[in-house]
Protein backbone atom coordinates (compact mmCIF):
# COMPACT_ATOMS: atom_id res chain seq x y z
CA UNK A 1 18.28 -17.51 14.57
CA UNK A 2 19.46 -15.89 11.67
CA UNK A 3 18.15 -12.75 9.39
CA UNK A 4 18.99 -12.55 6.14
CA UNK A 5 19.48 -8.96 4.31
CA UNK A 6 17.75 -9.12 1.41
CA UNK A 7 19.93 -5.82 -0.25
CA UNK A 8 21.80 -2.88 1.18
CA UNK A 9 21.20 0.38 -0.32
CA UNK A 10 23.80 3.23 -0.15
CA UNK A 11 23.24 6.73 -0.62
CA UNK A 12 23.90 10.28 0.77
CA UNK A 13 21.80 9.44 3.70
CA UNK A 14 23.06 9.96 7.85
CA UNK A 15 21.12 7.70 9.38
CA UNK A 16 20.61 3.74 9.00
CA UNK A 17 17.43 2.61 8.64
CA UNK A 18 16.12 -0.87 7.70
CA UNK A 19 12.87 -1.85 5.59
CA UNK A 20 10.43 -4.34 5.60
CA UNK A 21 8.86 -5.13 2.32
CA UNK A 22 5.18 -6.04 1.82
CA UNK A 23 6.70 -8.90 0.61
CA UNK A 24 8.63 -9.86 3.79
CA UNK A 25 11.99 -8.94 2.33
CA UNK A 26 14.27 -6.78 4.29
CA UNK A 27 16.54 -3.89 3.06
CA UNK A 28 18.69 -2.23 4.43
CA UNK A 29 19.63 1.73 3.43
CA UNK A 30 22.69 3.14 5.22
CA UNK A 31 25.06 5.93 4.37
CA UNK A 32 28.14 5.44 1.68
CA UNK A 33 30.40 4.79 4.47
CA UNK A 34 29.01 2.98 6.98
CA UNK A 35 30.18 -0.62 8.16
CA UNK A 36 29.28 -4.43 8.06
CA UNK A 37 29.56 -4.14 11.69
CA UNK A 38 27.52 -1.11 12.47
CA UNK A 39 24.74 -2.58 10.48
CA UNK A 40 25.09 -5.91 12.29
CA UNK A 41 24.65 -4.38 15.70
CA UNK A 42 21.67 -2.29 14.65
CA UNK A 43 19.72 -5.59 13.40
CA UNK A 44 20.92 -7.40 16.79
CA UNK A 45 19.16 -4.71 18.80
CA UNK A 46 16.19 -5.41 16.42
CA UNK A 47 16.07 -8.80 15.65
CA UNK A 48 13.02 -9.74 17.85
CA UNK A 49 10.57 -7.01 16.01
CA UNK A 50 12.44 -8.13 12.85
CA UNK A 51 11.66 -11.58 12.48
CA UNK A 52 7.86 -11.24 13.76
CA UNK A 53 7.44 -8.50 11.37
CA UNK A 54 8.88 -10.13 8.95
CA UNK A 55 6.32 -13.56 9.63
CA UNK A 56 3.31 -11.54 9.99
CA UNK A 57 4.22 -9.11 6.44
CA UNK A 58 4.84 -12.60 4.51
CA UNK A 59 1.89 -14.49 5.76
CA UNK A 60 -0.56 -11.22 5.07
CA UNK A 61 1.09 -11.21 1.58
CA UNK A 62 0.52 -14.83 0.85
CA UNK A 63 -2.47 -15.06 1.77
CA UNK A 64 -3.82 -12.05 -0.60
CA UNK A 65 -1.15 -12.93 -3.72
CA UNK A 66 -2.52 -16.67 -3.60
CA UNK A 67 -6.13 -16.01 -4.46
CA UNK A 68 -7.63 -19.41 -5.80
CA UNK A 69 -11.04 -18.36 -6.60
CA UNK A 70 -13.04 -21.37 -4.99
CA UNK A 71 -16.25 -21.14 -3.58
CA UNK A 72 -16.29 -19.22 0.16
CA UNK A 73 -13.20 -17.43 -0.66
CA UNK A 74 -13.19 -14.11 0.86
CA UNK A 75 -12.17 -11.03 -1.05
CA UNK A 76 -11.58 -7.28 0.21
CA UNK A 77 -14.48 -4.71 -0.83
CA UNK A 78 -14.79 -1.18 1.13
CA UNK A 79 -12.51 -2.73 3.85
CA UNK A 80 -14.57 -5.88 4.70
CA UNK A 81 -14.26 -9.75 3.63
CA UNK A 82 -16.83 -10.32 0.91
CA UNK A 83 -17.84 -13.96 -0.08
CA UNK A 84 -17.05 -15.71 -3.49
CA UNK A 85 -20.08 -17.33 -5.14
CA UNK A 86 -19.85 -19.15 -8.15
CA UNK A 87 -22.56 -19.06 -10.48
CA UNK A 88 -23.71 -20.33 -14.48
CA UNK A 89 -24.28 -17.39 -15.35
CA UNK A 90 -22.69 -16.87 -18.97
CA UNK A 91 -23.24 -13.47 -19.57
CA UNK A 92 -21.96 -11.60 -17.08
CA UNK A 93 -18.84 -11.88 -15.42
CA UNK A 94 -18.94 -10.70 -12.23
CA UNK A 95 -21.23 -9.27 -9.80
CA UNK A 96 -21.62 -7.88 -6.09
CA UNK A 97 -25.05 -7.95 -4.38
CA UNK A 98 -25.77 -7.54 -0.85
CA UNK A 99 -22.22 -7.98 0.16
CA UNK A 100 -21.74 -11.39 -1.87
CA UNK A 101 -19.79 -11.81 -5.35
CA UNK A 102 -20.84 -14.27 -7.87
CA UNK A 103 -18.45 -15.28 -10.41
CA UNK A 104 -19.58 -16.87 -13.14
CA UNK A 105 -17.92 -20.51 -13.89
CA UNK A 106 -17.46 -19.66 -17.30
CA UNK A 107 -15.21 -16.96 -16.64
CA UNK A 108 -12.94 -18.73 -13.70
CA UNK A 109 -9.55 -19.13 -15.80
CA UNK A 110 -9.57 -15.45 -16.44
CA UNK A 111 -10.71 -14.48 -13.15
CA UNK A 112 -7.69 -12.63 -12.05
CA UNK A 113 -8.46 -10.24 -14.62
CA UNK A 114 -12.11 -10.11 -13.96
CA UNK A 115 -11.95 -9.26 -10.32
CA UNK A 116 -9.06 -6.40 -10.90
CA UNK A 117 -11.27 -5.02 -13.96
CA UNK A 118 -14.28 -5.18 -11.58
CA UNK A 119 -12.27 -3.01 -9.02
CA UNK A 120 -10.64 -0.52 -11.10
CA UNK A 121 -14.47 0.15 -12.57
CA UNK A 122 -15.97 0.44 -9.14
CA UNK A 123 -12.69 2.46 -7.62
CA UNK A 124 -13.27 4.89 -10.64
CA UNK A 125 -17.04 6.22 -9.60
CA UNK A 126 -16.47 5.54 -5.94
CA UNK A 127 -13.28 8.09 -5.94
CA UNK A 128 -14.81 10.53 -8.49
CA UNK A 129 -17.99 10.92 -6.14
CA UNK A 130 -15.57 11.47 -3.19
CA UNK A 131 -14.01 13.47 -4.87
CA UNK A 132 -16.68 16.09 -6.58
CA UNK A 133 -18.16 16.31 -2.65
CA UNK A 134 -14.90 17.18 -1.23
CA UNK A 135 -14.26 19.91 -4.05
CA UNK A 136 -17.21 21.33 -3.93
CA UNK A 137 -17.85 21.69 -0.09
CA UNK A 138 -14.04 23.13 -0.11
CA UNK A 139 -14.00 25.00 -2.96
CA UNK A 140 -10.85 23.29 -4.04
CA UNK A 141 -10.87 22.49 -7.82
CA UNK A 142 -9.11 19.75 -9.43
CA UNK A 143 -8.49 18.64 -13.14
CA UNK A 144 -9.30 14.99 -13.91
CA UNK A 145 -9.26 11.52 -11.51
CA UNK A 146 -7.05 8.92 -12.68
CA UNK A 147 -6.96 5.38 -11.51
CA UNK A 148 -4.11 3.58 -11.92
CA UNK A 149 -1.87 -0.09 -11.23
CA UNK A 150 0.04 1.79 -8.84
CA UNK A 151 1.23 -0.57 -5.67
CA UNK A 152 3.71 1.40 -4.43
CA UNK A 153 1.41 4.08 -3.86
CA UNK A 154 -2.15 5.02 -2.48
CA UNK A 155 -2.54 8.15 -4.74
CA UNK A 156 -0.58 11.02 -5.94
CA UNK A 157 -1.20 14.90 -6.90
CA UNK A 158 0.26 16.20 -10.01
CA UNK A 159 1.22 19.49 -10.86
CA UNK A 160 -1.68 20.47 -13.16
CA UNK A 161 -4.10 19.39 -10.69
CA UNK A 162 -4.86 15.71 -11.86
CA UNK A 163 -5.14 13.26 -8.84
CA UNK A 164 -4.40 9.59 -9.42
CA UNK A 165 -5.14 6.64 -7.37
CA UNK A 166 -4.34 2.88 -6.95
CA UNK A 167 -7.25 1.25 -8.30
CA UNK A 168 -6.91 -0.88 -4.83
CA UNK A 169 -8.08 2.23 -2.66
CA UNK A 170 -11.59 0.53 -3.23
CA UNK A 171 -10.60 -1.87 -1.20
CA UNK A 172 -10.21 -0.26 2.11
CA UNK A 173 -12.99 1.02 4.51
CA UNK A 174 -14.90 4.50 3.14
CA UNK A 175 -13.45 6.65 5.56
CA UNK A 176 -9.66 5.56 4.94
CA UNK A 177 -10.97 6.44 0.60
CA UNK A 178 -12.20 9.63 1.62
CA UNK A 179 -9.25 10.50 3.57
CA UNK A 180 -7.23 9.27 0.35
CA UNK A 181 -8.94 11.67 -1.62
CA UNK A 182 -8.48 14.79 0.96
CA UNK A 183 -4.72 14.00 1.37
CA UNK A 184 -4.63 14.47 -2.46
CA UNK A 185 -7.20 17.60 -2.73
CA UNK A 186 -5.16 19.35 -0.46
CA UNK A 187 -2.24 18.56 -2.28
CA UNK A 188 -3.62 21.92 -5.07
CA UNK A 189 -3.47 24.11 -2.35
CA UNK A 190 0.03 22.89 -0.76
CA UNK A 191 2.32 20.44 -3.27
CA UNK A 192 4.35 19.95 -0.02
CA UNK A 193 3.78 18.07 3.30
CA UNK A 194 4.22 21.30 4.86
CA UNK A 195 2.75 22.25 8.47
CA UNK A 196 0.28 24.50 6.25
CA UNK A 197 -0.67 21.27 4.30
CA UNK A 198 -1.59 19.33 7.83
CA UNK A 199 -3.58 21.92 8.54
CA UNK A 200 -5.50 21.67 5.63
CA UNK A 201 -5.83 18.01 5.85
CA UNK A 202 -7.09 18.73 9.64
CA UNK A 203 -9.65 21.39 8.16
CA UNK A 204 -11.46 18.64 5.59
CA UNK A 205 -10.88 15.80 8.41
CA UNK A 206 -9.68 16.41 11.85
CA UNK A 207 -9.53 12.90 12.43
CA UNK A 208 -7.37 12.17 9.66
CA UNK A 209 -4.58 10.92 11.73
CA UNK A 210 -6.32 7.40 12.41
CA UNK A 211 -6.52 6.62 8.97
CA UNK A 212 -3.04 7.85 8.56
CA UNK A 213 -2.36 4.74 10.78
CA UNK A 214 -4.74 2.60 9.41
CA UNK A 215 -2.89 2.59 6.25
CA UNK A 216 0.27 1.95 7.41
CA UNK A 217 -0.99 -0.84 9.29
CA UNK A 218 -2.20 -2.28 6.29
CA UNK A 219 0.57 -1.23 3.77
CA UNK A 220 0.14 -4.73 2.56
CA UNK A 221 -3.18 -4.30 0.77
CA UNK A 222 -1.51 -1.90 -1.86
CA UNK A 223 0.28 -4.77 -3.30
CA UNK A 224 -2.72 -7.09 -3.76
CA UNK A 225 -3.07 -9.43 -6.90
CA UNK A 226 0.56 -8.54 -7.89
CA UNK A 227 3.41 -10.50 -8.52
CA UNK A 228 6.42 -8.70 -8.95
CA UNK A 229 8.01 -7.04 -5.85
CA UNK A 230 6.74 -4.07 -4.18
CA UNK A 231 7.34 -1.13 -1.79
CA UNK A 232 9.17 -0.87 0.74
CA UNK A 233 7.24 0.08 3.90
CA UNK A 234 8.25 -1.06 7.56
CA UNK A 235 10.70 0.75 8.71
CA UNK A 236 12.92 0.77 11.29
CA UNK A 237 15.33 3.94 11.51
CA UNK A 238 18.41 4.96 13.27
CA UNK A 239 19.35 8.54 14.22
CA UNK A 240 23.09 7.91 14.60
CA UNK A 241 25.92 8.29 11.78
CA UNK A 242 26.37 4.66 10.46
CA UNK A 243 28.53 2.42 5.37
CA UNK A 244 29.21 -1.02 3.22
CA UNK A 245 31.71 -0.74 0.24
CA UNK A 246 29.29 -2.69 -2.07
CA UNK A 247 25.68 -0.95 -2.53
CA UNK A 248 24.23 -4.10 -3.27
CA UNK A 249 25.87 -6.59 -0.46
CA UNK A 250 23.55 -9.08 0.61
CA UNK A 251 24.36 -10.14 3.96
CA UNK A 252 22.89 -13.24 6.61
CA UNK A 253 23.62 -12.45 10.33
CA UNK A 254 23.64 -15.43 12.78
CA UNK A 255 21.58 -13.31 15.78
């Protein structure tokens, strides 16, 4: 069975490590110098995790790129599978009541559009009311929430204390949000993932940790309803000293 390297990616790095994409594609970043060979070996050893990874990641991703908008179809909401409805209603758009959303027919070719508006309103006062309670009951101030296309990336602190968010944090379960919107609060006290910031995190949520995993676990939701390629997530690292002369070789193994 073979595995085909999607890209290699050289840089000043010591240690090989390959990536799984949300997409399913795999990458491979290994120092300047190391070899074909080298990198071969490492994917042998790994080739079993590989290619189930690699099945699950590009099922998971199908399934939420391909969203057809029929009747039953489930979408994500605060972490659960919510119903599709579809409804004559002309006026408005979309709705959510009592863990059902009706779409009206007369907005179905544009619906793409109406769901993602629909979340990025929603994400907005969900994450700003997180985020005033945390503040407050910490004392720790910040300067504006932004919500943003970002599917590379949960959230992000920047240095004059605005904290920015994917817009697809609404769509994970409240406590993984709320521990979205500590990681980035405690970001103003330490702009660093030092020991000192952990134990700030720890302070707001000691059980922070699970959602830590949570998230990686389900690295794939962060690229919903996008079509372009994403981040690079999975990863599988080597400690050793491994180098390809072309950065961007694209290589197939027979394993």
């Amino acid at each position: 069975m073979s595995i085909k390297v999607d890209q290699i990616i050289r840089s000043d790095r010591k240690s090989l490590e390959i990536q799984i994409s949300v997409e399913g594609y795999i990458i491979v970043r290994a120092p300047i110098e190391e070899t074909n060979e080298n990198i071969e070996k490492f994917l042998e050893e790994k080739k079993f995790y590989l290619l189930r990874t690699q099945q699950i990641t590009k099922a998971k991703y199908l399934n939420d790129l391909h969203k057809k908008y029929e009747e039953g179809e489930k979408f994500l909401y605060l972490g659960k599978q919510r119903p599709l409805k579809i409804v004559e209603n002309k006026s408005i758009p979309l709705k959510y009541v009592d863990g059902t959303f009706f779409l009206s027919k007369s907005f179905l070719k544009v619906a793409n559009k109406v769901f993602i508006d629909w979340y990025k309103e929603n994400a907005r006062t969900y994450i700003l009311d997180l985020a005033n309670r945390f503040s407050k009951l910490y004392n720790i101030n910040y300067t504006k929430i932004k919500i943003r296309d970002a599917h590379s990336q949960w959230g992000s602190c920047s240095g004059n204390g605005v904290l920015n968010f994917s817009w697809r944090s609404i769509l994970v379960p409240h406590e993984v949000i709320s521990y979205l919107v500590v990681h980035e609060l405690a970001h103003i006290v330490h702009p660093n993932h030092s020991s000192d910031y952990w134990i700030e995190v720890e302070k707001m949520m000691p059980e922070y940790i699970k959602y830590e995993n949570w998230l990686k676990k389900n690295d794939h939701i962060c690229s919903m309803f996008k079509n372009d390629l994403g981040s690079f997530n999975k990863k599988i690292s080597s400690d050793k000293k491994l180098g390809v002369k072309n950065p961007n070789d694209q290589l197939e193994f027979e394993l």
